[in-house]
N, C-alpha and C. Protein backbone atom coordinates (compact mmCIF):
# COMPACT_ATOMS: atom_id res chain seq x y z
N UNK A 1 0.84 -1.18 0.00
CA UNK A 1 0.00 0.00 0.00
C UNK A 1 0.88 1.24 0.00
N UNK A 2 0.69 2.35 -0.73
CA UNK A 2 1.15 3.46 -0.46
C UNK A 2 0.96 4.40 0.57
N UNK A 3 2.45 5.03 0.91
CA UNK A 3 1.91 5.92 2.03
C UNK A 3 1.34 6.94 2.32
N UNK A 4 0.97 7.80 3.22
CA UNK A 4 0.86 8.96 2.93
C UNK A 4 1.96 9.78 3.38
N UNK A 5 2.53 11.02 3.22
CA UNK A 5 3.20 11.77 3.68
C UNK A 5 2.61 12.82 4.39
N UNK A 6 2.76 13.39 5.66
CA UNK A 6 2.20 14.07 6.42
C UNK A 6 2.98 15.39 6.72
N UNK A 7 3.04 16.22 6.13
CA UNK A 7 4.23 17.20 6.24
C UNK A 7 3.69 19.15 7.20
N UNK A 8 4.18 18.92 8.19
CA UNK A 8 3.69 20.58 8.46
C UNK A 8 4.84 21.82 8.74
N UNK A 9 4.20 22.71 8.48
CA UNK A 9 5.44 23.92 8.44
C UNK A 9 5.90 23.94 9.96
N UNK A 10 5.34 23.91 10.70
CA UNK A 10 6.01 24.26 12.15
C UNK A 10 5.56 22.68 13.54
N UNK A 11 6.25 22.57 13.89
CA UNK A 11 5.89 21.64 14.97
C UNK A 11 4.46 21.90 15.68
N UNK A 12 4.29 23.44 15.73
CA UNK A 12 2.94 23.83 16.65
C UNK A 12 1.68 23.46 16.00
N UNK A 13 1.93 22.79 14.54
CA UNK A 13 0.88 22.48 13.98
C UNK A 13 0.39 21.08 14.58
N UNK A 14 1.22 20.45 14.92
CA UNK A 14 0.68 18.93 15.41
C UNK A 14 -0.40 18.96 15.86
N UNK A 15 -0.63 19.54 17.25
CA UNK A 15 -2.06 18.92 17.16
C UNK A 15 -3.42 19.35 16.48
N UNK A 16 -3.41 19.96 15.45
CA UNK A 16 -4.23 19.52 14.17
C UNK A 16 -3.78 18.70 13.35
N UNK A 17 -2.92 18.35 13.04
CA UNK A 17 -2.05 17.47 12.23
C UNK A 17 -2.57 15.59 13.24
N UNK A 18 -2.55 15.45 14.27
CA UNK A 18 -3.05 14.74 15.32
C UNK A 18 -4.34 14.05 14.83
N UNK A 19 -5.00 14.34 14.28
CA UNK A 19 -6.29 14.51 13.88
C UNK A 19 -6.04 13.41 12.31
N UNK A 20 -5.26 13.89 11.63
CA UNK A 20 -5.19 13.23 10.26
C UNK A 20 -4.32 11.65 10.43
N UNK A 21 -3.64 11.70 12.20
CA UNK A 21 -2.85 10.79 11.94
C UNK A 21 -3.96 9.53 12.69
N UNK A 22 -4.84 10.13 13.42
CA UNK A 22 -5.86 9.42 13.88
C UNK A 22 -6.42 8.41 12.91
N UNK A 23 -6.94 9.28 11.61
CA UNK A 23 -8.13 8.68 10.65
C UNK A 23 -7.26 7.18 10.05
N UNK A 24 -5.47 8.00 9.70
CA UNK A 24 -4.44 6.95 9.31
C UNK A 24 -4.31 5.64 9.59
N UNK A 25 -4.64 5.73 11.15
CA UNK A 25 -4.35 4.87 11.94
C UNK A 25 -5.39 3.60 12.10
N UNK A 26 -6.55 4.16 12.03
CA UNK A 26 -8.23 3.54 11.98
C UNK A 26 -7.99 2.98 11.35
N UNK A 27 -7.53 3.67 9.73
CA UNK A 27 -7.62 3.07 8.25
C UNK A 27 -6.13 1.62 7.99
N UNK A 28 -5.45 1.47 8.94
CA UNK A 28 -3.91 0.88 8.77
C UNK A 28 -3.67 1.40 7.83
N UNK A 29 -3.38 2.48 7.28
CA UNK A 29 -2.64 3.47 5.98
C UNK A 29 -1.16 3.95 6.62
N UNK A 30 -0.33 2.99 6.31
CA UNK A 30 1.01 3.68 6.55
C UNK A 30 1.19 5.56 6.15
N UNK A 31 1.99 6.06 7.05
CA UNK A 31 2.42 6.83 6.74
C UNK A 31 3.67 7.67 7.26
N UNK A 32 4.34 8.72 6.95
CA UNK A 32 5.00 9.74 7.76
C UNK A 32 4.50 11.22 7.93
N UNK A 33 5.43 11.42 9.17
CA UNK A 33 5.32 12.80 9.26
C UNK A 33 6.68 13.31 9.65
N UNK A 34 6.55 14.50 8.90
CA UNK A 34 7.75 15.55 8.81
C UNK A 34 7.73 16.64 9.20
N UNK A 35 8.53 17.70 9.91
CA UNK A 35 8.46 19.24 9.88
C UNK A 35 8.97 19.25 9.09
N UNK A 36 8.95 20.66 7.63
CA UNK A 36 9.25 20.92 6.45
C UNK A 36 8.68 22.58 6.48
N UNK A 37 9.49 23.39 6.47
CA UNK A 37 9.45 24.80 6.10
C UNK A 37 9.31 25.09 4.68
N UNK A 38 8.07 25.42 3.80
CA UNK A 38 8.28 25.98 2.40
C UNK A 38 9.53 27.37 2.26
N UNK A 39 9.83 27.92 3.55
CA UNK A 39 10.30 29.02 3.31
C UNK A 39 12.00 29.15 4.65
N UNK A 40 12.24 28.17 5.34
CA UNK A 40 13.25 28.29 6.32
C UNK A 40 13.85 26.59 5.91
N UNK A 41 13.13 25.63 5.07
CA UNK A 41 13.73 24.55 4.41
C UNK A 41 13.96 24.21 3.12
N UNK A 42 13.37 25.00 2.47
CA UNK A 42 12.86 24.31 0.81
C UNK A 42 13.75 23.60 0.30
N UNK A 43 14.79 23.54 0.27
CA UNK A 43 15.75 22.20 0.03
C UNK A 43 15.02 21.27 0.68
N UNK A 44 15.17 21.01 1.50
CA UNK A 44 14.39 19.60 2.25
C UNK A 44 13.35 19.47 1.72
N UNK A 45 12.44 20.66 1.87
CA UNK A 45 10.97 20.16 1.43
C UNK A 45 10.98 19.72 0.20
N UNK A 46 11.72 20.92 -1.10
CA UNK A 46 11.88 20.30 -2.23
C UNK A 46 12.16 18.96 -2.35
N UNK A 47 13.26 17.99 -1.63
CA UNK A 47 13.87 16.87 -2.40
C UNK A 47 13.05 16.07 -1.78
N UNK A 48 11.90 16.09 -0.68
CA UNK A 48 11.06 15.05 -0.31
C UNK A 48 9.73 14.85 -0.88
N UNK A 49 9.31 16.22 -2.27
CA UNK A 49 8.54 16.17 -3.03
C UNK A 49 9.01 15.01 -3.92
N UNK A 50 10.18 16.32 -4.31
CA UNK A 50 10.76 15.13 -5.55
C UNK A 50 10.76 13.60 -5.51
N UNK A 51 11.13 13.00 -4.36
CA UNK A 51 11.43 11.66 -4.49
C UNK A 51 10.12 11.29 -3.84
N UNK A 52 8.95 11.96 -3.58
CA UNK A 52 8.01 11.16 -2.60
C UNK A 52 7.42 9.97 -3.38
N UNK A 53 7.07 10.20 -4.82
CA UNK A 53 6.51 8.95 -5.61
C UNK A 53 7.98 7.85 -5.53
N UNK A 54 8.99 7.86 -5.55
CA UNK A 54 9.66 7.13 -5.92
C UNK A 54 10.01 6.35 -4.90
N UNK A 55 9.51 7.17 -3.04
CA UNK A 55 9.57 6.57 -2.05
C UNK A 55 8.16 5.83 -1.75
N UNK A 56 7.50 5.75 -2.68
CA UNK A 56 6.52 4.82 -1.97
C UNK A 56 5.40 5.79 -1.57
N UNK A 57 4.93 7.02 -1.72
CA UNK A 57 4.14 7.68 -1.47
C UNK A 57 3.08 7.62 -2.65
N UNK A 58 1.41 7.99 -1.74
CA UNK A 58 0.69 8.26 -3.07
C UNK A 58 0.23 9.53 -2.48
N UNK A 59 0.02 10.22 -1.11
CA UNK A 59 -0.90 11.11 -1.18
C UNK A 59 -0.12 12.28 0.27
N UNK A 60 0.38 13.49 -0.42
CA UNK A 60 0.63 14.15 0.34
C UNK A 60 -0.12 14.99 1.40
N UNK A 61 -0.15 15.40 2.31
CA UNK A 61 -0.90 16.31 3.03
C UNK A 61 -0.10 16.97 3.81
N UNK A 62 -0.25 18.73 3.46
CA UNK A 62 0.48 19.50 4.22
C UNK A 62 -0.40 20.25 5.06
N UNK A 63 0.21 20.89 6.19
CA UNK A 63 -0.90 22.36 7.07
C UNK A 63 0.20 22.64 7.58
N UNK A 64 -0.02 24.07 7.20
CA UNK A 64 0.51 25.24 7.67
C UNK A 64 -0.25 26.68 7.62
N UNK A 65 0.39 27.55 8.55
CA UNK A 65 -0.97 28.77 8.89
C UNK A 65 -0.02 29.51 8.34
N UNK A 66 -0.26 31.01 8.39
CA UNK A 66 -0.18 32.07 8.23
C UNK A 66 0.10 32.29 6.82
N UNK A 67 1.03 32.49 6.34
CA UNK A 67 1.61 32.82 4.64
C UNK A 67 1.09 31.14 3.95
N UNK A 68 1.20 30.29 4.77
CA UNK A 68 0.87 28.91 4.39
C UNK A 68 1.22 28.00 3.04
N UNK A 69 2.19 28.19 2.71
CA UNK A 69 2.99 28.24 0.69
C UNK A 69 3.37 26.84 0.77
N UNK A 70 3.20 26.16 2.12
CA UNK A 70 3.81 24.51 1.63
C UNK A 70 3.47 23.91 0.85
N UNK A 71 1.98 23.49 1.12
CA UNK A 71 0.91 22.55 0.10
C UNK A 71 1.71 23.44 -1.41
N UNK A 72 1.57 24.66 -1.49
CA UNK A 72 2.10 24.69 -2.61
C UNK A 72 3.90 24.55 -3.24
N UNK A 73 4.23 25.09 -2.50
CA UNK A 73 5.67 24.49 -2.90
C UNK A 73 5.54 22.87 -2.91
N UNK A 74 5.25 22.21 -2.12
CA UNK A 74 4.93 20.80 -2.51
C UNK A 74 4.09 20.48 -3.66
N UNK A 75 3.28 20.72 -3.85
CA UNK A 75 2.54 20.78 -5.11
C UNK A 75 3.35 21.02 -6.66
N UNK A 76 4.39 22.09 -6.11
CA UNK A 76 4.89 22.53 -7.59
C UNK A 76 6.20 21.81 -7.89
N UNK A 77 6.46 20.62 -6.65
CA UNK A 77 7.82 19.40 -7.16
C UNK A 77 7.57 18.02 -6.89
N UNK A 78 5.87 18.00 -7.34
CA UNK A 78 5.58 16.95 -7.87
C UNK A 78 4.20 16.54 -8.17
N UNK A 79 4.02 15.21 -8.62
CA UNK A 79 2.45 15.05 -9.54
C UNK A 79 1.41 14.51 -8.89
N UNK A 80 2.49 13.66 -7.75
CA UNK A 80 1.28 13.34 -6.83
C UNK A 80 0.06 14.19 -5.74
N UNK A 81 -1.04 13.84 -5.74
CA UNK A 81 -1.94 14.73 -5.46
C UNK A 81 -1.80 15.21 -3.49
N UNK A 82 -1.79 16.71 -3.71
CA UNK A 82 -1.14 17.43 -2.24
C UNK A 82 -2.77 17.62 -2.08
N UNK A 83 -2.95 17.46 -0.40
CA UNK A 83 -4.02 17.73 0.29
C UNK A 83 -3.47 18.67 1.59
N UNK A 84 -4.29 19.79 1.44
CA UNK A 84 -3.64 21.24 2.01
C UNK A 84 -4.92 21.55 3.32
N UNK A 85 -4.04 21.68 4.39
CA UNK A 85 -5.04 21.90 5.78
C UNK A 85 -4.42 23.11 5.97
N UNK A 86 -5.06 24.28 6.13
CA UNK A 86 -5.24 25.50 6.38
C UNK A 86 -5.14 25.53 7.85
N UNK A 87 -4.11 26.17 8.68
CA UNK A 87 -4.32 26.05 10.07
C UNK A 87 -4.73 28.02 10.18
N UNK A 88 -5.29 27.21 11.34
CA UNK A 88 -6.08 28.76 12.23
C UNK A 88 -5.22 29.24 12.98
N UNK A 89 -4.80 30.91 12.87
CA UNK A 89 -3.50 31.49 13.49
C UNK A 89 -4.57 32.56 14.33
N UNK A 90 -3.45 33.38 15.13
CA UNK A 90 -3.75 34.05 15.72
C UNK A 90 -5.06 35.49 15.07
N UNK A 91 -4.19 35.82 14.00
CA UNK A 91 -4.29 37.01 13.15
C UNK A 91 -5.23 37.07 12.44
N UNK A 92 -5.63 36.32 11.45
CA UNK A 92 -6.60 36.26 10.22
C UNK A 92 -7.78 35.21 10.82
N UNK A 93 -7.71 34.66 11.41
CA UNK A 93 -8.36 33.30 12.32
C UNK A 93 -8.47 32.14 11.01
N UNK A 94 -7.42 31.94 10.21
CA UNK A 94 -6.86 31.17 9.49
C UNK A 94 -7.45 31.01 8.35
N UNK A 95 -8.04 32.18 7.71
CA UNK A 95 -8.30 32.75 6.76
C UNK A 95 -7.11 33.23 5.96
N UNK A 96 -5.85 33.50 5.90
CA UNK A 96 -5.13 33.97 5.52
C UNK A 96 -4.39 32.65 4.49
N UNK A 97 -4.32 31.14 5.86
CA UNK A 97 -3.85 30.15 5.39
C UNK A 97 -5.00 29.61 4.54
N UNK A 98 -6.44 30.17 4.52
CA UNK A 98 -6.81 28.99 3.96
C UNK A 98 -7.11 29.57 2.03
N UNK A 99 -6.92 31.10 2.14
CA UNK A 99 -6.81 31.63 0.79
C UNK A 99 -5.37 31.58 0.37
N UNK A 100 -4.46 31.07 1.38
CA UNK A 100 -3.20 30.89 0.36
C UNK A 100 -2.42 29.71 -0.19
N UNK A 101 -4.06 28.77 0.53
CA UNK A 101 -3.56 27.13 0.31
C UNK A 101 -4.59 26.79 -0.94
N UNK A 102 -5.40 27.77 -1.53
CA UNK A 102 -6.55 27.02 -2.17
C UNK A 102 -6.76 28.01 -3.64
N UNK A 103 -5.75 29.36 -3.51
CA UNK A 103 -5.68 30.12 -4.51
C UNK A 103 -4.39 29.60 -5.26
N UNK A 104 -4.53 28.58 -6.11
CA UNK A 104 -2.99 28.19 -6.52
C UNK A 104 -3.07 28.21 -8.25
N UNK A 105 -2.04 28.54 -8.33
CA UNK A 105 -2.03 28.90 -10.17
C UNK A 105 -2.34 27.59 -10.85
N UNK A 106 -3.48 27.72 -12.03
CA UNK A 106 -3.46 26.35 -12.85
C UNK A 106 -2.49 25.72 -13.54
N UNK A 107 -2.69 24.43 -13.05
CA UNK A 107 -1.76 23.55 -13.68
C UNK A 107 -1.08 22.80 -12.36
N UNK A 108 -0.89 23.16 -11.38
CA UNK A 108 -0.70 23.25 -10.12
C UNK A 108 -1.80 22.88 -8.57
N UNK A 109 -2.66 22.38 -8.95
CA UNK A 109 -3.25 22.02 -8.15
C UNK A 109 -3.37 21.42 -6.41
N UNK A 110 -4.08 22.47 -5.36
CA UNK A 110 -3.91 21.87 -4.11
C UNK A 110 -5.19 21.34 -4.03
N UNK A 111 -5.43 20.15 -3.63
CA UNK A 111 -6.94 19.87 -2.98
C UNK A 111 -7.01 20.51 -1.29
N UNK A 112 -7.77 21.36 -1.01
CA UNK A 112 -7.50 22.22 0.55
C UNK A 112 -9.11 21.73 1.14
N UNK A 113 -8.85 21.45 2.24
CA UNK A 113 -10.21 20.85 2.97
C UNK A 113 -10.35 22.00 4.22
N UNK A 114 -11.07 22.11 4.78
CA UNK A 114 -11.64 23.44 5.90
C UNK A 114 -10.61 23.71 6.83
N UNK A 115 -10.06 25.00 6.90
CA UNK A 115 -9.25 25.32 8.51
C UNK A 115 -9.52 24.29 9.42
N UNK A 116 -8.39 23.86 9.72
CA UNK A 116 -8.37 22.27 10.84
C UNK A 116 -8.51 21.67 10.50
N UNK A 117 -8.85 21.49 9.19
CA UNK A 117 -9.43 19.99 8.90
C UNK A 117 -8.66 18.89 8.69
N UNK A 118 -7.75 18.64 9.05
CA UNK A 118 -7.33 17.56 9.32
C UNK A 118 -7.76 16.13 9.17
N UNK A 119 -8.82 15.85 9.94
CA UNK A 119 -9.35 14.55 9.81
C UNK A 119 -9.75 14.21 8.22
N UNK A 120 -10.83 15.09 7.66
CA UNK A 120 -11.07 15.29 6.20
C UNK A 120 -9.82 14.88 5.25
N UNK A 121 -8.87 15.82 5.55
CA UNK A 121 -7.35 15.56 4.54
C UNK A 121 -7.21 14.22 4.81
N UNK A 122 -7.09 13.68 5.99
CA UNK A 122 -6.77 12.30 5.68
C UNK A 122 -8.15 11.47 5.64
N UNK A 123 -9.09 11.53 5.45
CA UNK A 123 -10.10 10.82 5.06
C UNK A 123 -10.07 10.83 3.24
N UNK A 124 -9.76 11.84 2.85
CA UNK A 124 -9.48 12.37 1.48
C UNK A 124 -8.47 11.48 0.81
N UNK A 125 -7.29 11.43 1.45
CA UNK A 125 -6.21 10.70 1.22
C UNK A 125 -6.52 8.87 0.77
N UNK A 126 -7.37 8.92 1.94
CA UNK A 126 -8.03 7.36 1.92
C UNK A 126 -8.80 7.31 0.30
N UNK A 127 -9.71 8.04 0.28
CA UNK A 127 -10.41 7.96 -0.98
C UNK A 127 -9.59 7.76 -2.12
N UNK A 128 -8.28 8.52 -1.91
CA UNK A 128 -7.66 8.78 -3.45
C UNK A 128 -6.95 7.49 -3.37
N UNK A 129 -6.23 6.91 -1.92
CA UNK A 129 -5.12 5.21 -1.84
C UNK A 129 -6.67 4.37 -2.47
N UNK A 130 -8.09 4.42 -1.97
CA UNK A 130 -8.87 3.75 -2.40
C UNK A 130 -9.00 3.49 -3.74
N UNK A 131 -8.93 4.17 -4.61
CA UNK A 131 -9.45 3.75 -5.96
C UNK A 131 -8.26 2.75 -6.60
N UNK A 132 -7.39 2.64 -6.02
CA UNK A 132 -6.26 1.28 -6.48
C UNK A 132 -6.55 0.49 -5.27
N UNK A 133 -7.39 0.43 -4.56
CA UNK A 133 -7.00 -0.31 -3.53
C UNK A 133 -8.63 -0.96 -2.83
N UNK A 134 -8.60 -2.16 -3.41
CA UNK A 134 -10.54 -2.14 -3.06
C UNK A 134 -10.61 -2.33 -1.66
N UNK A 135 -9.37 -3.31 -1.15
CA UNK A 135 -9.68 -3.96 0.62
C UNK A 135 -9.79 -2.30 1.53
N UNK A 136 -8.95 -1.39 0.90
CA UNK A 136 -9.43 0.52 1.74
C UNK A 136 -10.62 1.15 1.33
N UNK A 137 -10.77 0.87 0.09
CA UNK A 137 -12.28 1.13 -0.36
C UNK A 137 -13.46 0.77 0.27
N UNK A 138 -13.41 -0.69 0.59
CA UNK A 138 -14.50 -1.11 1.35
C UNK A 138 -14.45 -0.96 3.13
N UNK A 139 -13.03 -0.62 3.32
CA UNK A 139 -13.16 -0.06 4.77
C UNK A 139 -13.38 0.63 4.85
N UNK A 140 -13.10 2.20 3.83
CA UNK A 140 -13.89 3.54 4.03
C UNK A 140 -15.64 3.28 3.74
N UNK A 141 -16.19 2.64 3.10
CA UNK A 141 -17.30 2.15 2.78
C UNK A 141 -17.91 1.88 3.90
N UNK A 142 -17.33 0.85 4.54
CA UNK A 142 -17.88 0.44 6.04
C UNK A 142 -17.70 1.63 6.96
N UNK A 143 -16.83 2.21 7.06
CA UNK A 143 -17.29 3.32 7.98
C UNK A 143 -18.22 4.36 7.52
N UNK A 144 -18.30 4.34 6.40
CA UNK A 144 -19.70 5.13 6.25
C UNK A 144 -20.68 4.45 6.65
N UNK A 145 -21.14 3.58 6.16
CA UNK A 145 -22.31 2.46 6.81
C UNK A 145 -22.42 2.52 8.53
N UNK A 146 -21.53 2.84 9.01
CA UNK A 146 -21.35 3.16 10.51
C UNK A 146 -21.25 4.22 11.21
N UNK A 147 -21.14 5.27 10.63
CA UNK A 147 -21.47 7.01 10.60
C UNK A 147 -22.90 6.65 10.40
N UNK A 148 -23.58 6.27 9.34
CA UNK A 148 -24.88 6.84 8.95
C UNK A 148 -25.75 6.04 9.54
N UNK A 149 -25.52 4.50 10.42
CA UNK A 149 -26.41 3.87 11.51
C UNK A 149 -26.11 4.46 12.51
N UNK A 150 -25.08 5.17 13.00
CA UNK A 150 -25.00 6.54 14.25
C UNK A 150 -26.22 7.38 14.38
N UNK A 151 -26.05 7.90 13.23
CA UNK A 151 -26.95 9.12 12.96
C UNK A 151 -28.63 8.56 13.33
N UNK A 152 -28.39 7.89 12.39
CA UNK A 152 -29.80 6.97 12.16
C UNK A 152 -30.88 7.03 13.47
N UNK A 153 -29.45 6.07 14.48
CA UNK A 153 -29.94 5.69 16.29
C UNK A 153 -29.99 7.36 16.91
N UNK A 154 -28.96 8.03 16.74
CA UNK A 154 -29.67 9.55 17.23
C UNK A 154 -30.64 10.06 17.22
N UNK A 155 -31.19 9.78 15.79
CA UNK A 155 -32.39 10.59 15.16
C UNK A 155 -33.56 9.52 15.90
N UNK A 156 -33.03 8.48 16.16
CA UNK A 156 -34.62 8.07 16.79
C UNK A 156 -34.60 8.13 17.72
N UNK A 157 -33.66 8.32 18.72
CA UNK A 157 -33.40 8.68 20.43
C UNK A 157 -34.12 10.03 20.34
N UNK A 158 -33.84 10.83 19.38
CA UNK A 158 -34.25 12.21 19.95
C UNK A 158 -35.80 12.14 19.48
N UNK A 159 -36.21 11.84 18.33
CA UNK A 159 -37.60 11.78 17.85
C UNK A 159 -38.36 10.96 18.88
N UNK A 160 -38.24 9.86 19.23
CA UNK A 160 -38.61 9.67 20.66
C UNK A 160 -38.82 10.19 21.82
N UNK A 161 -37.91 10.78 22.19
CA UNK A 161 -38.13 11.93 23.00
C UNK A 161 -38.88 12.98 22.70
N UNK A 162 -39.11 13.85 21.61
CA UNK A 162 -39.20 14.99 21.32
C UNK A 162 -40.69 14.79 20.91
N UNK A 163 -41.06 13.69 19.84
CA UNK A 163 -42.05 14.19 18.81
C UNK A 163 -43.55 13.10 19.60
N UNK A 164 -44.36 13.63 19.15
CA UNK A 164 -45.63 12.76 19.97
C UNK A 164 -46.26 12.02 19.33
């Protein structure tokens, strides 16, 4: 199975980053995680784009806040598909990261899922290892089937209660 790569600009991102390694983990989807600066590493970050297909990667996911340029510098040194988490900063309330992870020149593509979203990026990730991969396909499958009998038992706990 391919991995994912989990890459964030600053350590303080982890625990949103926490979140994506969760869904990973549910799913047995190998992966890593890296600190990687688009702008205090880009050597590094660059050569772990470059070689990420050749290491065994299928699906990147970066978050970083403020100027937030990883997802894209990752994006622009290589083909495999980058999934971009917008973190929430002090300043813009992570609006800043999430128009500078999702405004990216064509040809260049970030897939960017909601400020924090984390869990999503790597639920996302799953979808995209899924379509080569039926035994992840049908585990993301089954957890839908198990989200939506959640819901299901809620809705009649409360309609029970509520309705006459």
């Amino acid at each position: 199975m391919k991995k994912v790569g989990i890459i964030m600009g600053s350590d303080s991102d982890l625990p949103v980053v926490e979140k994506a390694i969760k869904v990973l983990k549910d799913f047995d989807v190998p992966y890593e995680v890296h600190v990687y600066s688009a702008h205090r590493t880009p050597k590094e970050a660059k050569a772990f784009a470059e070689l990420a297909r050749e290491n065994n990667f299928g699906v990147i996911i970066c978050a970083a806040g403020m100027a937030a340029h990883l997802a894209g510098a990752f994006a622009a040194n290589t083909t495999l598909p980058v999934i971009g988490i917008p973190v929430k900063s002090a300043a813009l309330d992570g609006m800043d990261a999430l128009l500078s992870t999702v405004q990216m020149p064509t040809g260049i593509p970030v897939a960017t899922v909601a400020i924090n979203g984390a869990a999503n990026a790597a639920f996302l990730a799953v979808q995209i290892l899924g379509v080569a991969d039926t035994e992840l396909a049908k585990k993301l499958n089954d957890r839908r089937v198990s989200d939506a009998k959640a819901v299901l038992e809620k809705d009649a706990a409360v309609s029970a209660q509520f309705n006459n």
